[in-house]
Protein backbone atom coordinates (compact mmCIF):
# COMPACT_ATOMS: atom_id res chain seq x y z
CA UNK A 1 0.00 0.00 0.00
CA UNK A 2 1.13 3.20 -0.37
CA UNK A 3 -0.42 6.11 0.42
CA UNK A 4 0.63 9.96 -0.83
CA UNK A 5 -0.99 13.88 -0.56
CA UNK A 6 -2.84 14.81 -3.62
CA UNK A 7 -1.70 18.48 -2.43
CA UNK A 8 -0.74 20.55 -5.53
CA UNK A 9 -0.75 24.10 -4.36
CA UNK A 10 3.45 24.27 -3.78
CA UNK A 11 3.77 22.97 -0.40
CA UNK A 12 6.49 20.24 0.71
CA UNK A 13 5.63 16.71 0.66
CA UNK A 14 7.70 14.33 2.08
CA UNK A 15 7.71 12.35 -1.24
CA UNK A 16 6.95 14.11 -4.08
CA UNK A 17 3.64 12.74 -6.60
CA UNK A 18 6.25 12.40 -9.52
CA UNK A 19 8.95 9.85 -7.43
CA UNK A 20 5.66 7.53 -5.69
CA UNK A 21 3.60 7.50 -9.04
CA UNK A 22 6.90 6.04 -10.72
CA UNK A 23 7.12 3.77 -7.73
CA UNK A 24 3.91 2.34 -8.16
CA UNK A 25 4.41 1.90 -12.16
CA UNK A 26 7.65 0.01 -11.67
CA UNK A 27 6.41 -2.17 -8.95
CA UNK A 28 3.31 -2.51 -11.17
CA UNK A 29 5.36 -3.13 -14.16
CA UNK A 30 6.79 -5.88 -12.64
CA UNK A 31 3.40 -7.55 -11.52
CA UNK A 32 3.57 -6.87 -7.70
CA UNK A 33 -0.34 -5.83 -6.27
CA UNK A 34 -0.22 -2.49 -5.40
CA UNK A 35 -3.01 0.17 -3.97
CA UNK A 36 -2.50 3.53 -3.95
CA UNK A 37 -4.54 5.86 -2.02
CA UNK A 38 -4.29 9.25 -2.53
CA UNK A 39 -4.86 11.69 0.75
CA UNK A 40 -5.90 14.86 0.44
CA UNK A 41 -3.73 16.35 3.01
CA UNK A 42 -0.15 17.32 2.72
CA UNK A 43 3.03 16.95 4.35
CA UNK A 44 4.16 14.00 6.33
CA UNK A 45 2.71 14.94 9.81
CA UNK A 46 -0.45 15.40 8.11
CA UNK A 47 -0.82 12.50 6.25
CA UNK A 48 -1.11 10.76 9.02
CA UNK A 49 -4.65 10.19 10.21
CA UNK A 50 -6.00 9.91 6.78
CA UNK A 51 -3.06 7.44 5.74
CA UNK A 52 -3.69 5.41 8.98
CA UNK A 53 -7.11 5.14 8.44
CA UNK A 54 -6.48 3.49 5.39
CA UNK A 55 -3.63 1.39 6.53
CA UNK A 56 -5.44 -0.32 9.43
CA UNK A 57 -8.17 -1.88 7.05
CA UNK A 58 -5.13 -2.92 4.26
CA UNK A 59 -3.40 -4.63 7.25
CA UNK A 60 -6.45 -6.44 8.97
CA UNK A 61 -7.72 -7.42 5.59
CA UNK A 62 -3.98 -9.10 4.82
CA UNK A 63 -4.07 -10.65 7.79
CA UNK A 64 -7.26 -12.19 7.49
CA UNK A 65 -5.55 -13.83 4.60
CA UNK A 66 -7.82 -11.65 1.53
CA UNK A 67 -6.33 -10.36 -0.92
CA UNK A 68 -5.32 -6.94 -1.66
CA UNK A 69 -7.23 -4.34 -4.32
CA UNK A 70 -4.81 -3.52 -6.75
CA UNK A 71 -4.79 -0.02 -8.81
CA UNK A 72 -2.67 -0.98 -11.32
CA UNK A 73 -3.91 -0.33 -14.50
């Protein structure tokens, strides 16, 4: 899972949209399962509670042996 700040208006990110989109392609490319869920809050600290809230179900639901959504196209 990976999770990034659809924030556009010039503020820092921790990791910017260009370097996690690529991330996601290449890991994509190479036929991994990947979800991407775009927050709309910036900058690490704030990425927090919307990233966690989508972390906890991704974690439960791997541990209840499901498999994960994928967004690869």
């Amino acid at each position: 899972m990976l999770y990034r700040s659809t924030d556009t208006a010039g503020r820092p990110n921790t990791v910017s949209g260009d370097q996690d989109r690529e991330l996601a392609e290449r890991w994509c490319a190479r036929g991994a399962t990947v979800q991407v869920v775009p927050t709309p809050v910036p900058t690490h600290v704030g990425g927090v509670a919307p990233g966690f809230a989508a972390a906890v179900p991704f974690n439960e639901s791997r541990f209840a042996g499901r498999q994960a959504v994928s967004t690869c196209d």
